[in-house]
PDB file of N, CA and C in Angstrom:
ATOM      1  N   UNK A   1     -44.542  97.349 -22.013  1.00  0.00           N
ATOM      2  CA  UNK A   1     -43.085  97.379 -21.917  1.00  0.00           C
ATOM      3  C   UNK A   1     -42.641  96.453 -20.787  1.00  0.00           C
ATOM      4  N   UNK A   2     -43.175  95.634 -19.867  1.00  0.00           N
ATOM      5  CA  UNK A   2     -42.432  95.581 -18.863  1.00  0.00           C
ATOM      6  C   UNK A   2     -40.831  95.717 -18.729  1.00  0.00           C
ATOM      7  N   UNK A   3     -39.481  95.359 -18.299  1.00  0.00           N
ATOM      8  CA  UNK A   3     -38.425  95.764 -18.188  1.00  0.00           C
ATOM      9  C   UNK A   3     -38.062  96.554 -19.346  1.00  0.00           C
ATOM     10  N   UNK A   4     -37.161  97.767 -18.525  1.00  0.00           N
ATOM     11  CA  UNK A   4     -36.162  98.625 -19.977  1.00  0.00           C
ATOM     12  C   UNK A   4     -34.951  99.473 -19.397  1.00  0.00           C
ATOM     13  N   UNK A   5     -33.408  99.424 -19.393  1.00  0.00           N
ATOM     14  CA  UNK A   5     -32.631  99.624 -18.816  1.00  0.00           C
ATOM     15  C   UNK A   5     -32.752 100.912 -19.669  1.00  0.00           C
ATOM     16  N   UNK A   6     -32.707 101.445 -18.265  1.00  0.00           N
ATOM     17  CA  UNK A   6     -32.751 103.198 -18.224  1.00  0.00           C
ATOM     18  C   UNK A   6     -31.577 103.968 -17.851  1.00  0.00           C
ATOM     19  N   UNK A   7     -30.400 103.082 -17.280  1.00  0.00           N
ATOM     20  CA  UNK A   7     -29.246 103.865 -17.248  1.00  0.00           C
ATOM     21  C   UNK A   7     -28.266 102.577 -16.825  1.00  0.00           C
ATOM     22  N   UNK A   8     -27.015 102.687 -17.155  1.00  0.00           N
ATOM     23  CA  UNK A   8     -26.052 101.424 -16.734  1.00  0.00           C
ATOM     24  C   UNK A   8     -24.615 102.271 -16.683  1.00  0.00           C
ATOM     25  N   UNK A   9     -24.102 101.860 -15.838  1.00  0.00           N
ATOM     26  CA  UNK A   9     -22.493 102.210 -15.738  1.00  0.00           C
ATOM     27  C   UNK A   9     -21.808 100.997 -15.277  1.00  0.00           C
ATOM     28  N   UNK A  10     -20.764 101.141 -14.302  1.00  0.00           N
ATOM     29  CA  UNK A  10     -20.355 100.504 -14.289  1.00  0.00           C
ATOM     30  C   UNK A  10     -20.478  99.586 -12.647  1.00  0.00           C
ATOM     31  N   UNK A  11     -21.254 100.798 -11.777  1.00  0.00           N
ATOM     32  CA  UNK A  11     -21.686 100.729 -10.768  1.00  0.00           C
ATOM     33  C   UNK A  11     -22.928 100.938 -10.150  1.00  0.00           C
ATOM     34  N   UNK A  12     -24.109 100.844 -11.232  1.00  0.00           N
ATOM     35  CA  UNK A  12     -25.616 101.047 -10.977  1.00  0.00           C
ATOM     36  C   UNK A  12     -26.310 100.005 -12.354  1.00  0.00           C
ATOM     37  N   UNK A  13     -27.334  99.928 -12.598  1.00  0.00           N
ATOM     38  CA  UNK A  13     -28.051  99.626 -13.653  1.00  0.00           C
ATOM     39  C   UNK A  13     -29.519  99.943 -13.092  1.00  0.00           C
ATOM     40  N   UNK A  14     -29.958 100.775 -13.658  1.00  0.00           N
ATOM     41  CA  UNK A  14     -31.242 101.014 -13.947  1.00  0.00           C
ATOM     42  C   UNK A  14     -32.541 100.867 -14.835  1.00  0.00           C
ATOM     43  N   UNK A  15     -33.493  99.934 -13.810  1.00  0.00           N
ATOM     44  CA  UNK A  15     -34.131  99.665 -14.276  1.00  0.00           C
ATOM     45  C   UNK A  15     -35.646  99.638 -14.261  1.00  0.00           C
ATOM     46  N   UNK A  16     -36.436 100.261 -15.483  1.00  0.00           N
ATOM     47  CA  UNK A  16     -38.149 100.675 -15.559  1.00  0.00           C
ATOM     48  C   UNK A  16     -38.583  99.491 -15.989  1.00  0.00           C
ATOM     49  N   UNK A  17     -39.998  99.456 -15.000  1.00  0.00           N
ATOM     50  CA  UNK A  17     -40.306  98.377 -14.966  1.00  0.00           C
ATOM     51  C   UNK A  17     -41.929  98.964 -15.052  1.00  0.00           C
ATOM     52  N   UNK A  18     -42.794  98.132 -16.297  1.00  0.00           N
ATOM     53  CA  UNK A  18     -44.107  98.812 -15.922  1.00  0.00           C
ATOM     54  C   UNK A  18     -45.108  97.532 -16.315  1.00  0.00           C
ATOM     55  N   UNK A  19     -46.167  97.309 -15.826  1.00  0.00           N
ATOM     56  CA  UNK A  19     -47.496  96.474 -16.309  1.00  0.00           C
ATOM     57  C   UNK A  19     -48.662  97.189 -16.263  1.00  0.00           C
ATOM     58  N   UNK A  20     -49.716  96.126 -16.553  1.00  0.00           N
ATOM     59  CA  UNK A  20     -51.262  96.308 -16.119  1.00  0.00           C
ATOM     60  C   UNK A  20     -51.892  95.160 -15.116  1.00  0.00           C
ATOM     61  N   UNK A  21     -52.900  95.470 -14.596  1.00  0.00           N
ATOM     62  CA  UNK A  21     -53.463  94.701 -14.081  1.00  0.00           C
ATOM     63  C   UNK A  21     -53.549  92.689 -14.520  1.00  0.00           C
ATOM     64  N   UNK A  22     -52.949  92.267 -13.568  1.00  0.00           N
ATOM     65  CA  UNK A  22     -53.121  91.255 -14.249  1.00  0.00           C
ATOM     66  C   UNK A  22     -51.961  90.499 -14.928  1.00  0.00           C
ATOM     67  N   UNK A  23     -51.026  91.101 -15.152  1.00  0.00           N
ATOM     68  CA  UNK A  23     -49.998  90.665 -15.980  1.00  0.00           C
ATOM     69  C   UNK A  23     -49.278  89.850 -14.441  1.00  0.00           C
ATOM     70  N   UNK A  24     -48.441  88.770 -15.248  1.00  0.00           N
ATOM     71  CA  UNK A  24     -47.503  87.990 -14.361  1.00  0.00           C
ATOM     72  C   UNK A  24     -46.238  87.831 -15.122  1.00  0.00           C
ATOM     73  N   UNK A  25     -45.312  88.164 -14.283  1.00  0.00           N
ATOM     74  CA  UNK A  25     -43.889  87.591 -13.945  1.00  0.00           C
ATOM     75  C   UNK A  25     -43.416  86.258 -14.466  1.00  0.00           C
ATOM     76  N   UNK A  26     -42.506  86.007 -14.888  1.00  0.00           N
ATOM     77  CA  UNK A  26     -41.689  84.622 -14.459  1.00  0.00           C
ATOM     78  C   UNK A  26     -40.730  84.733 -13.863  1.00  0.00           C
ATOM     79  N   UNK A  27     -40.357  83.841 -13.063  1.00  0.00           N
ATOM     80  CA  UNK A  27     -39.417  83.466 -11.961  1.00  0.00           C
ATOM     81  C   UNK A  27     -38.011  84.409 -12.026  1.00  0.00           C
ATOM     82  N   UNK A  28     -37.446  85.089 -11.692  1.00  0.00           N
ATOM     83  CA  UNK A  28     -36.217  86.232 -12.236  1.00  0.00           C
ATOM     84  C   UNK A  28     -35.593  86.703 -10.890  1.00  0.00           C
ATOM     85  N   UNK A  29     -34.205  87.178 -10.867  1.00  0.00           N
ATOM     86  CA  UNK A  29     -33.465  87.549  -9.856  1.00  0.00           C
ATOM     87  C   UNK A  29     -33.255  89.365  -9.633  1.00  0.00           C
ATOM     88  N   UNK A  30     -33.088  90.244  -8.626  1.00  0.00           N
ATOM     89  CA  UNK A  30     -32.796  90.924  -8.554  1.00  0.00           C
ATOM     90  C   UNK A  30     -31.173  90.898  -7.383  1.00  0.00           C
ATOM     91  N   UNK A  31     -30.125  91.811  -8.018  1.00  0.00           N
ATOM     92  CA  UNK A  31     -29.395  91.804  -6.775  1.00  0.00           C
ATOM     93  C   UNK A  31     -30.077  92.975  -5.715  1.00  0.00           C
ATOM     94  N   UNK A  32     -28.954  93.308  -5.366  1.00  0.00           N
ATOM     95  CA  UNK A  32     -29.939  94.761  -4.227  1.00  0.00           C
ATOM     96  C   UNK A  32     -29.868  95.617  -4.766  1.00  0.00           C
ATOM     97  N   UNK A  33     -30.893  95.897  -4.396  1.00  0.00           N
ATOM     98  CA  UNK A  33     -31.580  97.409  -5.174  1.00  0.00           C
ATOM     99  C   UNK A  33     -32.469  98.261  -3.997  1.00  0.00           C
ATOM    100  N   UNK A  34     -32.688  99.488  -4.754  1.00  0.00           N
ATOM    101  CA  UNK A  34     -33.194 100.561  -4.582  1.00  0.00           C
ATOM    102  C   UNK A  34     -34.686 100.480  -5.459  1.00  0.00           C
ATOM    103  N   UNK A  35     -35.910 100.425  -4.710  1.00  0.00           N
ATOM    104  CA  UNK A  35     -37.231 100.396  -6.000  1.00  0.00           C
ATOM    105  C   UNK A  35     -37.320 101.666  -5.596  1.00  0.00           C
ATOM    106  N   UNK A  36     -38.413 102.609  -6.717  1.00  0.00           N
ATOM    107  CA  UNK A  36     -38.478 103.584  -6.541  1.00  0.00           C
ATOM    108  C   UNK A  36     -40.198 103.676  -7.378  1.00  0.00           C
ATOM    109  N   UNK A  37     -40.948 103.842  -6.573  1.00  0.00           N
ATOM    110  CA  UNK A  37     -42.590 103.933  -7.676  1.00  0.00           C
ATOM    111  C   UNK A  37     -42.949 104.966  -7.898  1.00  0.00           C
ATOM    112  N   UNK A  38     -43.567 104.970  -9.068  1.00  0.00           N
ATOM    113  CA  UNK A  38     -44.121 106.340 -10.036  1.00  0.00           C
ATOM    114  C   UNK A  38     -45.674 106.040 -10.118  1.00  0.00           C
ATOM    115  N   UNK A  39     -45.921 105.470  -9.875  1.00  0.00           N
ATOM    116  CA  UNK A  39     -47.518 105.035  -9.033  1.00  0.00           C
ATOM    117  C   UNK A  39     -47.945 104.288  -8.497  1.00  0.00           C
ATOM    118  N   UNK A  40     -48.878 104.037  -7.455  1.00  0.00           N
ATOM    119  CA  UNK A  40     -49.360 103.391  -6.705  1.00  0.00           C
ATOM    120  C   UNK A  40     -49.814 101.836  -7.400  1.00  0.00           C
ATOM    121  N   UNK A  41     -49.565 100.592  -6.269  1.00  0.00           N
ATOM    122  CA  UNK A  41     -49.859  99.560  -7.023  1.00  0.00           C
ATOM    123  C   UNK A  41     -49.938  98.210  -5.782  1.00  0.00           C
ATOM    124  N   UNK A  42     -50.681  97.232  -5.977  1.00  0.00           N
ATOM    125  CA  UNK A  42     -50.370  95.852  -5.516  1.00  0.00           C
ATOM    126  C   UNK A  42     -49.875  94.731  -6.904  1.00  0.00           C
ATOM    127  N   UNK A  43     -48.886  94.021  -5.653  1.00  0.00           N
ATOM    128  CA  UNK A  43     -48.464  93.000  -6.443  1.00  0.00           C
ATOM    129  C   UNK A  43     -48.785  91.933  -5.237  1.00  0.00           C
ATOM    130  N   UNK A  44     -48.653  90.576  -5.800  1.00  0.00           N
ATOM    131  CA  UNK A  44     -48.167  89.849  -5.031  1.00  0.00           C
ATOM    132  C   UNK A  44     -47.520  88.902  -5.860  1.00  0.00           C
ATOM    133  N   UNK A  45     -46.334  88.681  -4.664  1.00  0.00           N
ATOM    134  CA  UNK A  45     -44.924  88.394  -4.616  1.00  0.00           C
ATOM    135  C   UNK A  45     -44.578  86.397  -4.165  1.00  0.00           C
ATOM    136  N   UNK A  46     -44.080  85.739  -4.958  1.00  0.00           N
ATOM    137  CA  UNK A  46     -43.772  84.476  -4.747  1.00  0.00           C
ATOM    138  C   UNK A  46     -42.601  84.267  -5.185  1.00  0.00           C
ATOM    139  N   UNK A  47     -41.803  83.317  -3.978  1.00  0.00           N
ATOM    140  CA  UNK A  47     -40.631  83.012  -3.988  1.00  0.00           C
ATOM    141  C   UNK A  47     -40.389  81.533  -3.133  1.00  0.00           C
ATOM    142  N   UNK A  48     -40.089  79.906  -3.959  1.00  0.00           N
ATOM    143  CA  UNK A  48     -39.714  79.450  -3.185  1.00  0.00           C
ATOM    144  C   UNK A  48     -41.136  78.704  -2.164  1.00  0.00           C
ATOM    145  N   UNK A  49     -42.181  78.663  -2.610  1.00  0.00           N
ATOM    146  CA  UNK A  49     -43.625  78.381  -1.904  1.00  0.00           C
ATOM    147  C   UNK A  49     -44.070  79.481  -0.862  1.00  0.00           C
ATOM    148  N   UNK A  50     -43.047  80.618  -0.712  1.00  0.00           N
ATOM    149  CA  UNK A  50     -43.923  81.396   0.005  1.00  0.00           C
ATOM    150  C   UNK A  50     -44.611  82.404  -0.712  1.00  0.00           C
ATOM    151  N   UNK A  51     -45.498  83.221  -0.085  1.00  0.00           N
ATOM    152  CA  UNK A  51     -45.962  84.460  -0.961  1.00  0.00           C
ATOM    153  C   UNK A  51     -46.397  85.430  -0.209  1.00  0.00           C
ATOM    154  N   UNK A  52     -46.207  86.902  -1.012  1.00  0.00           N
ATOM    155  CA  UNK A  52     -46.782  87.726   0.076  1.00  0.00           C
ATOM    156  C   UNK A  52     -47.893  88.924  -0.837  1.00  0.00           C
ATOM    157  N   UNK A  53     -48.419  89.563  -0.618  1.00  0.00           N
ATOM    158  CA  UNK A  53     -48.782  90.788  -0.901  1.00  0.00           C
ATOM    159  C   UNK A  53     -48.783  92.379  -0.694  1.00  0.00           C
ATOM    160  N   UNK A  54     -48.275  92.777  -1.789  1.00  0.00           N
ATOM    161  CA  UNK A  54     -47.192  94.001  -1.195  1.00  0.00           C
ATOM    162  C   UNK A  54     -48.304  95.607  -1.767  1.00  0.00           C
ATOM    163  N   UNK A  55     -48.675  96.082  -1.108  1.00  0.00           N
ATOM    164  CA  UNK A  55     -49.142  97.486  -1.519  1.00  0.00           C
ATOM    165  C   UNK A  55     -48.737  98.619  -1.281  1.00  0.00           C
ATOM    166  N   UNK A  56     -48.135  99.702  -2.378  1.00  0.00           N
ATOM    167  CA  UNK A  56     -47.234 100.406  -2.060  1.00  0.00           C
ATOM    168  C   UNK A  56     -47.467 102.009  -2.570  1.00  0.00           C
ATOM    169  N   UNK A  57     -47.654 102.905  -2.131  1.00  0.00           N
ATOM    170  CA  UNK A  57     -47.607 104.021  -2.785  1.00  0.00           C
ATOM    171  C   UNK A  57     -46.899 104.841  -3.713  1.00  0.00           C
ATOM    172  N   UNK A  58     -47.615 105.721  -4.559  1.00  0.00           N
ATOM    173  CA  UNK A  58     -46.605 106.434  -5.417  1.00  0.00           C
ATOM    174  C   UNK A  58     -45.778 107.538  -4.568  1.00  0.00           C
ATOM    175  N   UNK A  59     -44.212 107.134  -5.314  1.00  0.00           N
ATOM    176  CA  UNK A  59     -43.165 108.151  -5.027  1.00  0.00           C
ATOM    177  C   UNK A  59     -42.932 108.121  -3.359  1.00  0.00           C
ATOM    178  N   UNK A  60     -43.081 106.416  -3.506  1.00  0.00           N
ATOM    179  CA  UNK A  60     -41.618 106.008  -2.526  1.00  0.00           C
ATOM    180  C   UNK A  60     -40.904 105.324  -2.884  1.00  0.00           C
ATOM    181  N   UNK A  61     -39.178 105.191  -2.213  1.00  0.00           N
ATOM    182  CA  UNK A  61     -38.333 104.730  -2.282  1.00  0.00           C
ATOM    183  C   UNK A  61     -38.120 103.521  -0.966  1.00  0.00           C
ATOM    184  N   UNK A  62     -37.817 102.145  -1.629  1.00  0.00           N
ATOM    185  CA  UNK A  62     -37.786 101.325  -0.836  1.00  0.00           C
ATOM    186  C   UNK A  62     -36.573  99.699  -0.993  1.00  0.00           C
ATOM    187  N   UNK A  63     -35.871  99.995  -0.151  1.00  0.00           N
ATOM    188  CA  UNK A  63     -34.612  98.899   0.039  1.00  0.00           C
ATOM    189  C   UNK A  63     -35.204  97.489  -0.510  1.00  0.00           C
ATOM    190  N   UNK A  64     -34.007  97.007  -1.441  1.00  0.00           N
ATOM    191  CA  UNK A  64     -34.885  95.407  -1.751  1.00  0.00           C
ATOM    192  C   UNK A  64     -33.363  94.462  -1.630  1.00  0.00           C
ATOM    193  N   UNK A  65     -33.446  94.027  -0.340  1.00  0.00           N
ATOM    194  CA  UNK A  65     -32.223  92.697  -0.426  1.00  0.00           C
ATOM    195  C   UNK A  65     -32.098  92.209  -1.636  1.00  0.00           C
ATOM    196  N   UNK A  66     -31.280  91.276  -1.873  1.00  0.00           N
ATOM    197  CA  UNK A  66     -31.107  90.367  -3.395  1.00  0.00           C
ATOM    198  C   UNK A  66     -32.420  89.149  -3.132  1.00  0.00           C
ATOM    199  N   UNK A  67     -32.807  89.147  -4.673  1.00  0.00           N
ATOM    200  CA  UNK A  67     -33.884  87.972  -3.923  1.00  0.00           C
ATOM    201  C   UNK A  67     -34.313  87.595  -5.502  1.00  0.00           C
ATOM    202  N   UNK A  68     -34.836  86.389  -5.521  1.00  0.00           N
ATOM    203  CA  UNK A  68     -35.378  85.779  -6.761  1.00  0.00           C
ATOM    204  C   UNK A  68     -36.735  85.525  -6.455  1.00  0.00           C
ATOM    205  N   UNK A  69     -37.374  85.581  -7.840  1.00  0.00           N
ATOM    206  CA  UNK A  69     -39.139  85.586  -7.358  1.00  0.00           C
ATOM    207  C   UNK A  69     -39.840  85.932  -8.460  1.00  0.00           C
ATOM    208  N   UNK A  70     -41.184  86.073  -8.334  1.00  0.00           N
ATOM    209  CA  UNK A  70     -42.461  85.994  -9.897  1.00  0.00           C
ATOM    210  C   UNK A  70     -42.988  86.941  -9.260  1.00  0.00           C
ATOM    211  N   UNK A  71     -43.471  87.800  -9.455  1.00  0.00           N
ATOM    212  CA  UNK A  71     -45.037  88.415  -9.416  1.00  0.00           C
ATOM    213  C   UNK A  71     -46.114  88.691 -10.047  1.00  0.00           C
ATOM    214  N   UNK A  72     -47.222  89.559  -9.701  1.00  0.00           N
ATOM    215  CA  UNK A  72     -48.556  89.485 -10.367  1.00  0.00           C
ATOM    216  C   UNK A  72     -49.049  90.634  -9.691  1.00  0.00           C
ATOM    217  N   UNK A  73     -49.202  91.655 -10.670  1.00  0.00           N
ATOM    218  CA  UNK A  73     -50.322  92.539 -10.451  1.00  0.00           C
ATOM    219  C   UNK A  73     -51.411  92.496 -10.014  1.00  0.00           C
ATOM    220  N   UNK A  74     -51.958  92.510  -8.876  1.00  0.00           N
ATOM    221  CA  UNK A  74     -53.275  92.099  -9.180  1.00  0.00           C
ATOM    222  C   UNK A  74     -54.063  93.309  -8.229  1.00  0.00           C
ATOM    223  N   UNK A  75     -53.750  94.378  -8.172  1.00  0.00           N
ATOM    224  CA  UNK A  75     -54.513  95.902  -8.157  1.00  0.00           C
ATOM    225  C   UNK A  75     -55.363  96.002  -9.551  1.00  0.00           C
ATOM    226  N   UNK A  76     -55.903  97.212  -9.554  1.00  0.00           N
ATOM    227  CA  UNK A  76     -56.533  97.895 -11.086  1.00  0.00           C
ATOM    228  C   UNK A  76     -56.064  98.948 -11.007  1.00  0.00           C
ATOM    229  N   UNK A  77     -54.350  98.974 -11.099  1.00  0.00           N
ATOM    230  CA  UNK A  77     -54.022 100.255 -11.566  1.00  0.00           C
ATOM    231  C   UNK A  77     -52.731  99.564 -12.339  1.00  0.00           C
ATOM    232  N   UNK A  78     -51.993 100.241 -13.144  1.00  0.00           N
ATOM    233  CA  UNK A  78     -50.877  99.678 -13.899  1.00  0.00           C
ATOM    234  C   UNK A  78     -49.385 100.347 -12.560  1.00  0.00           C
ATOM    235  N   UNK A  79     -48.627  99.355 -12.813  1.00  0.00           N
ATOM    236  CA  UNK A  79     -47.372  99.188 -12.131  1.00  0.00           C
ATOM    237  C   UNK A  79     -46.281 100.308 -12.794  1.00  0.00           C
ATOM    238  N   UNK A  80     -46.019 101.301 -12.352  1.00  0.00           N
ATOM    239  CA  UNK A  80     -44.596 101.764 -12.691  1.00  0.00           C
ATOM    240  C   UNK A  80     -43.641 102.277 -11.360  1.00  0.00           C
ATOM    241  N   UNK A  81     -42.374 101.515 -12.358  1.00  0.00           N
ATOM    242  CA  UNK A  81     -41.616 101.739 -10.822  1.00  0.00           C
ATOM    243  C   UNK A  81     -39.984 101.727 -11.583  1.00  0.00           C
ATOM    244  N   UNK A  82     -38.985 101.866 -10.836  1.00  0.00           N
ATOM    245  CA  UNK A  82     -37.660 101.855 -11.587  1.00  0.00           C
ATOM    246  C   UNK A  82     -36.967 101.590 -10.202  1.00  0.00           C
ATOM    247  N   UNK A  83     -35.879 100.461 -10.404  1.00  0.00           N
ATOM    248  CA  UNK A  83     -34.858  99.467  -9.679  1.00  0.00           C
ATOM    249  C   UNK A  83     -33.537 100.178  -9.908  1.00  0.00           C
ATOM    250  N   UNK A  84     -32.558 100.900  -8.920  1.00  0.00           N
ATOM    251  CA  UNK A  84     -31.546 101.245  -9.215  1.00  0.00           C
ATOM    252  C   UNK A  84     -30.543  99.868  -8.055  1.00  0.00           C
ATOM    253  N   UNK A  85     -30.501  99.153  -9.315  1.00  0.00           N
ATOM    254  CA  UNK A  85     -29.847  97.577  -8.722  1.00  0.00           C
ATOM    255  C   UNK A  85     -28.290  98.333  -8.316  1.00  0.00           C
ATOM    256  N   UNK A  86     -27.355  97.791  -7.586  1.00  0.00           N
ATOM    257  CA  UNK A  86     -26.141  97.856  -7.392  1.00  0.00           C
ATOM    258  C   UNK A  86     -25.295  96.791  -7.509  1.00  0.00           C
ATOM    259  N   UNK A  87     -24.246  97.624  -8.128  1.00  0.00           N
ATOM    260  CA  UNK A  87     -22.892  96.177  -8.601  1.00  0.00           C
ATOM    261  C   UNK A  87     -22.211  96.394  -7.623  1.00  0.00           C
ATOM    262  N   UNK A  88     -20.527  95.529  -7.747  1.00  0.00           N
ATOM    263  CA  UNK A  88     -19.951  95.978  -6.476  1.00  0.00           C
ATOM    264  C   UNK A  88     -19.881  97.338  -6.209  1.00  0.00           C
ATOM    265  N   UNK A  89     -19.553  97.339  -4.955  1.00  0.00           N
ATOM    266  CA  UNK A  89     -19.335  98.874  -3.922  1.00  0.00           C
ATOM    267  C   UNK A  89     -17.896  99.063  -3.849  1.00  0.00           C
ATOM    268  N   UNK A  90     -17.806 100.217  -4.392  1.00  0.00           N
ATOM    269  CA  UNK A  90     -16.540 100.533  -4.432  1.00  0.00           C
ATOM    270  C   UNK A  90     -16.289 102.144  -3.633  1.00  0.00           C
ATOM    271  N   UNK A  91     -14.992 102.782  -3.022  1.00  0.00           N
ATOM    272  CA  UNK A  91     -14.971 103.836  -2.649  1.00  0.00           C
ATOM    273  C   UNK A  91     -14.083 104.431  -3.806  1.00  0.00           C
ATOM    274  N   UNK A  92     -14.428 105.750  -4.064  1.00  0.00           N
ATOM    275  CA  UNK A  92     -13.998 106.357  -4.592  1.00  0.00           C
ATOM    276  C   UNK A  92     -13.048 106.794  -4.621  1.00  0.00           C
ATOM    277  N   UNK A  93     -11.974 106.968  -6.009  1.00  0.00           N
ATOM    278  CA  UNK A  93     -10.806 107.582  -6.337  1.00  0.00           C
ATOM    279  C   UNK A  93     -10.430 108.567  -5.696  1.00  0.00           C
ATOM    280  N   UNK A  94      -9.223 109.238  -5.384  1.00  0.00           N
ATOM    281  CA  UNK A  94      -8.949 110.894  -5.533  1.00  0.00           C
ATOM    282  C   UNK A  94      -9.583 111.373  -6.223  1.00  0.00           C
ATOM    283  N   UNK A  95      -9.327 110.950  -7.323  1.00  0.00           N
ATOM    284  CA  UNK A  95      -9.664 112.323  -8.960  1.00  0.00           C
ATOM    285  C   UNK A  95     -11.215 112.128  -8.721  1.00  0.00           C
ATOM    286  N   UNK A  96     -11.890 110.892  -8.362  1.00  0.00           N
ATOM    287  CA  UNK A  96     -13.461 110.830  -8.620  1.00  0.00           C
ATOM    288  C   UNK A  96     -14.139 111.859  -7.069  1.00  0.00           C
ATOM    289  N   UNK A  97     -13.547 111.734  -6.148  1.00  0.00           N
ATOM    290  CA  UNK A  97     -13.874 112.462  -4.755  1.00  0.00           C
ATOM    291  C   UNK A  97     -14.029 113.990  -5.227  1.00  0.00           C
ATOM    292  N   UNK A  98     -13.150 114.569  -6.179  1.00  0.00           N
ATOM    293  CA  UNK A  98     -13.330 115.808  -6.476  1.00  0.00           C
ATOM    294  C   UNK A  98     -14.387 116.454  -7.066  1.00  0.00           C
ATOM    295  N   UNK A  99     -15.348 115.707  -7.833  1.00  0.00           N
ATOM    296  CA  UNK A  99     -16.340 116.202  -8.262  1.00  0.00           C
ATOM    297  C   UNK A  99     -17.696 115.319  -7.753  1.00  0.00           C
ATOM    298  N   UNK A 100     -18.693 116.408  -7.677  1.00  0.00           N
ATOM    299  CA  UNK A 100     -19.853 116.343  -6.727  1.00  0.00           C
ATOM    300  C   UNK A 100     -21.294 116.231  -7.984  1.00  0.00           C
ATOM    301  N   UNK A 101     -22.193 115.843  -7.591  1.00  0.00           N
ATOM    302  CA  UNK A 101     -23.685 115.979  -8.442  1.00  0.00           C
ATOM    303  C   UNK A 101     -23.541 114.604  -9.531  1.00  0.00           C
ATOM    304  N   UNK A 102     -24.682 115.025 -10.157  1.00  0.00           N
ATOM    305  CA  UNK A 102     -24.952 113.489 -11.389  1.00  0.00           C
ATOM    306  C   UNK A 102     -24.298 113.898 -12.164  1.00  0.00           C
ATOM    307  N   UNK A 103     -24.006 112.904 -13.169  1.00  0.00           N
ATOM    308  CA  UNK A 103     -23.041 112.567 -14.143  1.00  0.00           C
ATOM    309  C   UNK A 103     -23.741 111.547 -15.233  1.00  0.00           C
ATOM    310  N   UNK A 104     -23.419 111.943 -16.235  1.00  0.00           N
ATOM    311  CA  UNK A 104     -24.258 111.224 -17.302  1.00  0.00           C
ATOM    312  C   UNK A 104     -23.488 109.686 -17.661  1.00  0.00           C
ATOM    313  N   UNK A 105     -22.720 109.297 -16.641  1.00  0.00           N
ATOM    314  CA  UNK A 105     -21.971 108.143 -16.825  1.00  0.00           C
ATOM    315  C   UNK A 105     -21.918 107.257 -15.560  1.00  0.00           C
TER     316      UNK A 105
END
């Protein structure tokens, strides 16, 4: 599967993201986001001639500036993780301030 939008409004888009060992990227943008992993994994990360290598545990949450870039699996475990990207920031309505918890929208 790699990418599959898992939830969109008008102020989030969510997105699952999964591989295997080995698989690579092409060049693609994220704005800022929220990653969030569902298992443990290395990638490494190129952007621009630099590169890095990122190893990260399952079931953390971790800030990602806006940034364009490729990666590559290259652990032996498969990649799952989900991007809750953000559109503009907006403050909330009256009528929207009144109600609290998730919302299927």
């Amino acid at each position: 599967m790699n990418y599959r939008v898992a939830f969109e409004n008008e102020r989030v888009r969510v997105l699952e993201y999964t591989d295997s060992p080995g698989h690579k990227t092409t060049e693609h943008s994220h704005p800022d986001s929220v990653m969030v992993t569902v298992t443990a994994f290395r990638r490494g990360i190129s952007s621009e001639g630099k590169s890095m290598d990122v190893e990260l545990p399952a079931a953390v949450a971790r800030w990602l500036p806006a940034q364009h870039h490729s990666g590559e699996n290259i652990g032996e475990t498969d990649t799952h993780t989900f991007f809750v990207e953000l559109k503009e920031s907006t403050l909330p309505t009256n009528d929207e301030a009144e109600y609290l918890g998730p919302s299927e929208s």
